[in-house]
C-alpha atoms as a PDB file:
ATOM      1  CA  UNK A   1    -253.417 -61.283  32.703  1.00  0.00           C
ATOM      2  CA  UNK A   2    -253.296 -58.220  30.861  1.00  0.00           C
ATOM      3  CA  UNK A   3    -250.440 -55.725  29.896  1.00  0.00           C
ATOM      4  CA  UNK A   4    -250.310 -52.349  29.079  1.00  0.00           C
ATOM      5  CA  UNK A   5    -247.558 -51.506  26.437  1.00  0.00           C
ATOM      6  CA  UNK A   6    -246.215 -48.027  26.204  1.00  0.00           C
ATOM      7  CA  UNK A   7    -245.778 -47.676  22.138  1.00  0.00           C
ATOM      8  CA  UNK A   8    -243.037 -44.433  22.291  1.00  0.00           C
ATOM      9  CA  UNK A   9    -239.376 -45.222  23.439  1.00  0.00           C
ATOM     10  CA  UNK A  10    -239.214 -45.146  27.289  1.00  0.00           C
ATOM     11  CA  UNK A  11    -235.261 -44.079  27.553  1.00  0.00           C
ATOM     12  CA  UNK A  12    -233.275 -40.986  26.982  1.00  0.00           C
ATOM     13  CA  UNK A  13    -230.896 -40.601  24.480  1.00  0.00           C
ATOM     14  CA  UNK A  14    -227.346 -41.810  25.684  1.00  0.00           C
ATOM     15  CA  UNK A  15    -225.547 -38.805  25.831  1.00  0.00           C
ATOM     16  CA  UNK A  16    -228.863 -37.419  27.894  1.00  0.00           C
ATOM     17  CA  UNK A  17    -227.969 -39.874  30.796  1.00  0.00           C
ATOM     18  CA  UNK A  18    -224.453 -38.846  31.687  1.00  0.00           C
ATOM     19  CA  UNK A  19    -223.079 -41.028  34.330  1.00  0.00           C
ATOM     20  CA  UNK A  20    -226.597 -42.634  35.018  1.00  0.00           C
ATOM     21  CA  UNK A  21    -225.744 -45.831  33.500  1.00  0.00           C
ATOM     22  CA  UNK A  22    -222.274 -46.089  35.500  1.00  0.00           C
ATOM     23  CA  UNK A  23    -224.402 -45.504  38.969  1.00  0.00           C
ATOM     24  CA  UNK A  24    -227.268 -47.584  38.002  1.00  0.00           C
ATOM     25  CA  UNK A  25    -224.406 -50.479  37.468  1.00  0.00           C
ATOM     26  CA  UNK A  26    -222.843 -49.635  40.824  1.00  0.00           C
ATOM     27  CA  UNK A  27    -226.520 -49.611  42.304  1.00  0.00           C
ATOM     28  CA  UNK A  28    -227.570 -53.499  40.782  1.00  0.00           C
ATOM     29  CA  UNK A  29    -224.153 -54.575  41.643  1.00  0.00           C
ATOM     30  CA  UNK A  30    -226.152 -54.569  45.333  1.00  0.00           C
ATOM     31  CA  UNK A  31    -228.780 -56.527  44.620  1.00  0.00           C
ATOM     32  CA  UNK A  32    -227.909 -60.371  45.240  1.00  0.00           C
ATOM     33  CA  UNK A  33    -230.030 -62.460  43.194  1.00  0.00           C
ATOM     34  CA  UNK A  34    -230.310 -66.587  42.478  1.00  0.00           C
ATOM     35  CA  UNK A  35    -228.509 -67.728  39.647  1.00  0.00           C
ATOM     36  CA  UNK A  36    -230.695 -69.531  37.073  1.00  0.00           C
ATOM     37  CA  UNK A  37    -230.006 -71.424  34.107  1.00  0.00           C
ATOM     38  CA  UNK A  38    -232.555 -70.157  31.649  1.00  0.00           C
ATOM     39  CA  UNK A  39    -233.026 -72.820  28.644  1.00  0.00           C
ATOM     40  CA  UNK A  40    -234.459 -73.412  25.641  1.00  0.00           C
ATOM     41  CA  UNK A  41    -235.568 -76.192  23.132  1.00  0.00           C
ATOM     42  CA  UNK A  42    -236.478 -75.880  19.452  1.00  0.00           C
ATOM     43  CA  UNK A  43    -236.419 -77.699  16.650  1.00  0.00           C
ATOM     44  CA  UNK A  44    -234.233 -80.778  17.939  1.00  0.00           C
ATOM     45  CA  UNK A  45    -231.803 -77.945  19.107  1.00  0.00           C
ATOM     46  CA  UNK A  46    -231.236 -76.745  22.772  1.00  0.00           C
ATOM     47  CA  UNK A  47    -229.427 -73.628  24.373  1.00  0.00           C
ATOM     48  CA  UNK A  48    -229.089 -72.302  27.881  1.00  0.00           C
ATOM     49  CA  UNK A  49    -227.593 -69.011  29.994  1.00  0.00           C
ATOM     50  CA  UNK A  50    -226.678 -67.745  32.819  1.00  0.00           C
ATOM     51  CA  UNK A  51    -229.405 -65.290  34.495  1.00  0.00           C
ATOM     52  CA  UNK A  52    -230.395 -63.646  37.765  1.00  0.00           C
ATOM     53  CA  UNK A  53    -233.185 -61.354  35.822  1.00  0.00           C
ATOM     54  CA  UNK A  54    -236.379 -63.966  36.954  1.00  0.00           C
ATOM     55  CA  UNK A  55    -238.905 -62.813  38.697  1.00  0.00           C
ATOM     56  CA  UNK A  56    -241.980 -64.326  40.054  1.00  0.00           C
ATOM     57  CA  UNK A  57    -244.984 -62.234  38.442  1.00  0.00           C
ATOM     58  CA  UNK A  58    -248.385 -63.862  40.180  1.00  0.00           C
ATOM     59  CA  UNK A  59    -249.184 -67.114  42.050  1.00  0.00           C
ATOM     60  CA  UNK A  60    -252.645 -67.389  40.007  1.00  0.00           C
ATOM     61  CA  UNK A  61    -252.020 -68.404  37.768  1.00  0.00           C
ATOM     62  CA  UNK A  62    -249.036 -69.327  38.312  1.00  0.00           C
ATOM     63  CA  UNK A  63    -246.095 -66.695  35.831  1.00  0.00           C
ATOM     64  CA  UNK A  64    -242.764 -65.951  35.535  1.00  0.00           C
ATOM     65  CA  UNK A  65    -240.678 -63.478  33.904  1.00  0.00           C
ATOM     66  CA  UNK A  66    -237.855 -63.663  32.829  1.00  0.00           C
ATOM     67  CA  UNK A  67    -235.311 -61.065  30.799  1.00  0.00           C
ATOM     68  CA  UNK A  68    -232.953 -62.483  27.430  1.00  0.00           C
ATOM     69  CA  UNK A  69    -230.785 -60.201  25.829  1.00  0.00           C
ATOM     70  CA  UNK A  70    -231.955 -60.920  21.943  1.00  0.00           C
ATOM     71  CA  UNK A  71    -228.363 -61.322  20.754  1.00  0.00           C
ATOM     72  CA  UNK A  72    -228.270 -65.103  22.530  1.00  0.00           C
ATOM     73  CA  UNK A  73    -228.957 -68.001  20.617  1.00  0.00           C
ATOM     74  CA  UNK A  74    -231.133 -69.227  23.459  1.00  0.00           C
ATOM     75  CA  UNK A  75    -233.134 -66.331  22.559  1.00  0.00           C
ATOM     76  CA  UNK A  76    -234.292 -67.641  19.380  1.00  0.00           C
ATOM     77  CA  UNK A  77    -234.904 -71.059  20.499  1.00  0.00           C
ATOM     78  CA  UNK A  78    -237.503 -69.702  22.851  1.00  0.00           C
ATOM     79  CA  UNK A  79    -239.174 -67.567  20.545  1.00  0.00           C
ATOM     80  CA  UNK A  80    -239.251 -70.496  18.005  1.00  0.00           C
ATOM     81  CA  UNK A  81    -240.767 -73.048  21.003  1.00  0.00           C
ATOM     82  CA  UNK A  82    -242.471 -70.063  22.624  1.00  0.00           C
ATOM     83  CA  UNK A  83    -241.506 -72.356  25.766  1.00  0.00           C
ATOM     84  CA  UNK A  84    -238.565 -71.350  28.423  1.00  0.00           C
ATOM     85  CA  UNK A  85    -237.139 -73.298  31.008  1.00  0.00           C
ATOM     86  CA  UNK A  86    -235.382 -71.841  33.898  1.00  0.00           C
ATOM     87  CA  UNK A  87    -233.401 -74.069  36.281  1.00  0.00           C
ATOM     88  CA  UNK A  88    -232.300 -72.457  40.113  1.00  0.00           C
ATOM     89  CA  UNK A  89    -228.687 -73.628  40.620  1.00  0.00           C
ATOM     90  CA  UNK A  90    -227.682 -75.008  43.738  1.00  0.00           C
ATOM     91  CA  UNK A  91    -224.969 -73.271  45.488  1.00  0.00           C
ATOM     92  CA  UNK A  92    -222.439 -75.643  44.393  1.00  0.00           C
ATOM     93  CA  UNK A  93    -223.327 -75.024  40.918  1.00  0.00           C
ATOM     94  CA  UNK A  94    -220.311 -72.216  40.438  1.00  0.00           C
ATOM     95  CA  UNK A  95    -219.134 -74.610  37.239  1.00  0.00           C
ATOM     96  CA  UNK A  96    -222.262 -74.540  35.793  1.00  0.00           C
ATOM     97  CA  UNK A  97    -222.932 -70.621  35.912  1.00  0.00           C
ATOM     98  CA  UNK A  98    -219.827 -70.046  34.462  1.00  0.00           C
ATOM     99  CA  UNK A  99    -220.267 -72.672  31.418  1.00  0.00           C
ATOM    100  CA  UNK A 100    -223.285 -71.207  30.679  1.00  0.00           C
ATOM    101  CA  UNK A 101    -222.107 -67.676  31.208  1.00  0.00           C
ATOM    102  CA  UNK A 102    -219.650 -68.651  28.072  1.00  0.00           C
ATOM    103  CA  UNK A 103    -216.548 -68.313  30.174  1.00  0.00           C
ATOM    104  CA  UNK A 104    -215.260 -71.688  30.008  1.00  0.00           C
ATOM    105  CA  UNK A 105    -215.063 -71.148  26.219  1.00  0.00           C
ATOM    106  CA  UNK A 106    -217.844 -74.199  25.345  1.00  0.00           C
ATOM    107  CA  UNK A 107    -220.721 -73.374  22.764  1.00  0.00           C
ATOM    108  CA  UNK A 108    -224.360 -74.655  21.725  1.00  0.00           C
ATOM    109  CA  UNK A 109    -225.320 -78.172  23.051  1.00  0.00           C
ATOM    110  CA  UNK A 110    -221.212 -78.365  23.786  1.00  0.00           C
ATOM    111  CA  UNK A 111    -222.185 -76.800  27.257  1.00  0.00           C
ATOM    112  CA  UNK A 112    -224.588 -79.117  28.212  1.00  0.00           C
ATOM    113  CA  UNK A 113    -222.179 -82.272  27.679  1.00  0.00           C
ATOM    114  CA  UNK A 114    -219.461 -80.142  29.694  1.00  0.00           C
ATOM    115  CA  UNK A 115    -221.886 -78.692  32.986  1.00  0.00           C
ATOM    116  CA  UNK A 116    -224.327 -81.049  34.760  1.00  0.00           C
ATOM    117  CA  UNK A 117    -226.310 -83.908  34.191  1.00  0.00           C
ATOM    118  CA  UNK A 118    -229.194 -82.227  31.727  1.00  0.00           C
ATOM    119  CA  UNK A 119    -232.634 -84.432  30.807  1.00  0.00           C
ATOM    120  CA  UNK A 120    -235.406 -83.466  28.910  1.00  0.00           C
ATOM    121  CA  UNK A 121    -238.144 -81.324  31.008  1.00  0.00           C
ATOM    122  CA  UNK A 122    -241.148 -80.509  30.080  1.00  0.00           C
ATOM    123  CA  UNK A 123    -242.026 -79.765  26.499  1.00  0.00           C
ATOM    124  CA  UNK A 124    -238.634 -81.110  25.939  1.00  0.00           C
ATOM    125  CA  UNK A 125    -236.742 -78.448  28.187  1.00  0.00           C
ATOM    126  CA  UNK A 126    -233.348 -78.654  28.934  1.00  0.00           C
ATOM    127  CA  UNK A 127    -233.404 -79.567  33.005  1.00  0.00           C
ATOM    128  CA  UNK A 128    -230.365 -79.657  35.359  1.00  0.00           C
ATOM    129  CA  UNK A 129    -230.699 -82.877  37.293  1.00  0.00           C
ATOM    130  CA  UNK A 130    -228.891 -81.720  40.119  1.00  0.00           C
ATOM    131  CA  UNK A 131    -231.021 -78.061  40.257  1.00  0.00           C
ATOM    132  CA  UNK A 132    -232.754 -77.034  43.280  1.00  0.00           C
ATOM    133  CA  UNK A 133    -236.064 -76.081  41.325  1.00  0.00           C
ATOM    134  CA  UNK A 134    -236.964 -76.209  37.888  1.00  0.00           C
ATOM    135  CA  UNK A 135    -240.095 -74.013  36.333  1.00  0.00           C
ATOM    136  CA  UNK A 136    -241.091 -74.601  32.741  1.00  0.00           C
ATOM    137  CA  UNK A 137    -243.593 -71.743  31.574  1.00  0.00           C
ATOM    138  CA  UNK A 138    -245.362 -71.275  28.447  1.00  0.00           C
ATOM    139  CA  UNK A 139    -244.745 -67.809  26.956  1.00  0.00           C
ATOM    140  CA  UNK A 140    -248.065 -65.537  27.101  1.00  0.00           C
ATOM    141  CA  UNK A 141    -246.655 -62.254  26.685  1.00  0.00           C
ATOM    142  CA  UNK A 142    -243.178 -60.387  25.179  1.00  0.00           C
ATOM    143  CA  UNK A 143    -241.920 -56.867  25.446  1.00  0.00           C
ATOM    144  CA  UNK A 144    -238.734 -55.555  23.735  1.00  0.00           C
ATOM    145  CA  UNK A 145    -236.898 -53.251  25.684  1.00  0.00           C
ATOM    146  CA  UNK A 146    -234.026 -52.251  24.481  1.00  0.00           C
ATOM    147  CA  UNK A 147    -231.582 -55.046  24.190  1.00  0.00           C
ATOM    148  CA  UNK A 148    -233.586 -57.255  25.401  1.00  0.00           C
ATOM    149  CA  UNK A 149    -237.061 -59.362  25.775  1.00  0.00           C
ATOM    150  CA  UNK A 150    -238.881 -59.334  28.696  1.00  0.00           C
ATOM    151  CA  UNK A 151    -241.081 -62.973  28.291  1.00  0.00           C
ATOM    152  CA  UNK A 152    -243.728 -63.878  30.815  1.00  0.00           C
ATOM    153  CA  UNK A 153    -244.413 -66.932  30.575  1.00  0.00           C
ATOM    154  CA  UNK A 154    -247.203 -69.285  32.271  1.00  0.00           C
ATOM    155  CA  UNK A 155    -245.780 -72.307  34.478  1.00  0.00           C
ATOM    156  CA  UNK A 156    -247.134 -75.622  33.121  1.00  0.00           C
ATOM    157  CA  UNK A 157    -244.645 -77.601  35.142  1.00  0.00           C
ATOM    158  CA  UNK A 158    -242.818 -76.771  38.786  1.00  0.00           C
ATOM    159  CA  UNK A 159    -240.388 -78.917  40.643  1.00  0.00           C
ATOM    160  CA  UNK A 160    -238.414 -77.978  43.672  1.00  0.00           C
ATOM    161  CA  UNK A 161    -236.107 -79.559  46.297  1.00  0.00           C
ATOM    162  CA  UNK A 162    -236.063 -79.912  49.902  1.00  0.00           C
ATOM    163  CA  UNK A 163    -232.384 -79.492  49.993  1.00  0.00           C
ATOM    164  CA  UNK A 164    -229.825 -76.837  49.199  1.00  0.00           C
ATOM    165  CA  UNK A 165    -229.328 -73.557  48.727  1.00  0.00           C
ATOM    166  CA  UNK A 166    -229.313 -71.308  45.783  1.00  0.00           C
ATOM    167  CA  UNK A 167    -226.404 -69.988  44.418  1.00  0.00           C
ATOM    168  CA  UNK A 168    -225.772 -66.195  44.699  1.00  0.00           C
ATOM    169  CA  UNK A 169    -224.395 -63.363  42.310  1.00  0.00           C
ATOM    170  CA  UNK A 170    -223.719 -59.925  43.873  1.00  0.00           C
ATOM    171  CA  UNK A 171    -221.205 -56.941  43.634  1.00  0.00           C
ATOM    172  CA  UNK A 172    -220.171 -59.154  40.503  1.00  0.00           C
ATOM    173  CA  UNK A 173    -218.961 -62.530  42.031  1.00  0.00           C
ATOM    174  CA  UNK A 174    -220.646 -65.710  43.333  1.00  0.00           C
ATOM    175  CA  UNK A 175    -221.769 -65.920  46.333  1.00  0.00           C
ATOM    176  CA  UNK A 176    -223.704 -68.530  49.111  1.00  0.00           C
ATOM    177  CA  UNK A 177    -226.054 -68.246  51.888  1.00  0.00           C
ATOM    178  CA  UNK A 178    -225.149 -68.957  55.442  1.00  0.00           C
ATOM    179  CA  UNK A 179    -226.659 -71.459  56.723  1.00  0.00           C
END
């Protein structure tokens, strides 16, 4: 797998963008995407958060990315481990998001005792029980953009479900499948 990496900054100035950022909001607000649980394990210490900013990157070998902002404390657990987690919520899983989004006003390994029934995955990786898939990847490659780190990671372990559907975020609220 290899990567190229552009070494100048990629963006604009912010007062070169005008209302750019306000459209491009408006724009991903269309995009419905699963909600994940993206965790992390380091250290005897765990941390998790709400994300829809996964993306499948090759079936061989098997990768992931996935997108942290670096201001989370999850963030540092995974660059500690170099390991990531990332747990696909069911679509009853509203509770969960939101815990792990920080809006139910729970912190650290407080949200894991308040959302779900959590075990150890691999490499020690906070799992959701109750999740309709859970990926754990080993991290291969990292890009800072901006305010955040892009990891791609390779998947050492992959479980999924037969039942249920994933939970939905769009136009900024949760959302299910029909079906």
């Amino acid at each position: 797998m290899s990567l190229h990496v552009i070494d100048r900054p990629i963006f604009d100035p912010p007062d070169a963008r005008g209302g750019l950022i306000g459209d491009f909001r408006s724009a991903m607000r269309r995009v419905a995407s699963s909600v994940t649980i993206i965790t992390g394990a380091h250290q005897g210490r765990r941390g998790g958060l709400t994300a829809t900013a996964v993306c499948p990157v090759c079936i061989d070998p098997p990768s992931l990315l996935v997108c942290v902002n670096r201001t989370s404390k999850t963030h540092g657990l995974i660059t500690g481990s170099r390991r990531f987690g990332v747990n696909v919520l069911e679509a009853g899983h509203r509770d969960v998001a939101e815990t792990f989004a920080g809006r139910t006003g729970h912190d650290g390994d407080d949200k894991f005792v308040a959302a779900g029934l959590w075990e150890d995955g691999e490499a020690s990786l906070p799992m959701l029980r109750e999740a309709i898939a859970f990926i754990a990847c080993r991290i291969v490659r990292e890009v800072v953009v901006e305010t955040h780190t892009v990891f791609v990671g390779l998947v050492e372990k992959s479980v999924a479900r037969s039942d249920g559907l994933p939970l939905l975020y769009a136009d900024r609220q949760f959302a299910r499948m029909a079906g």
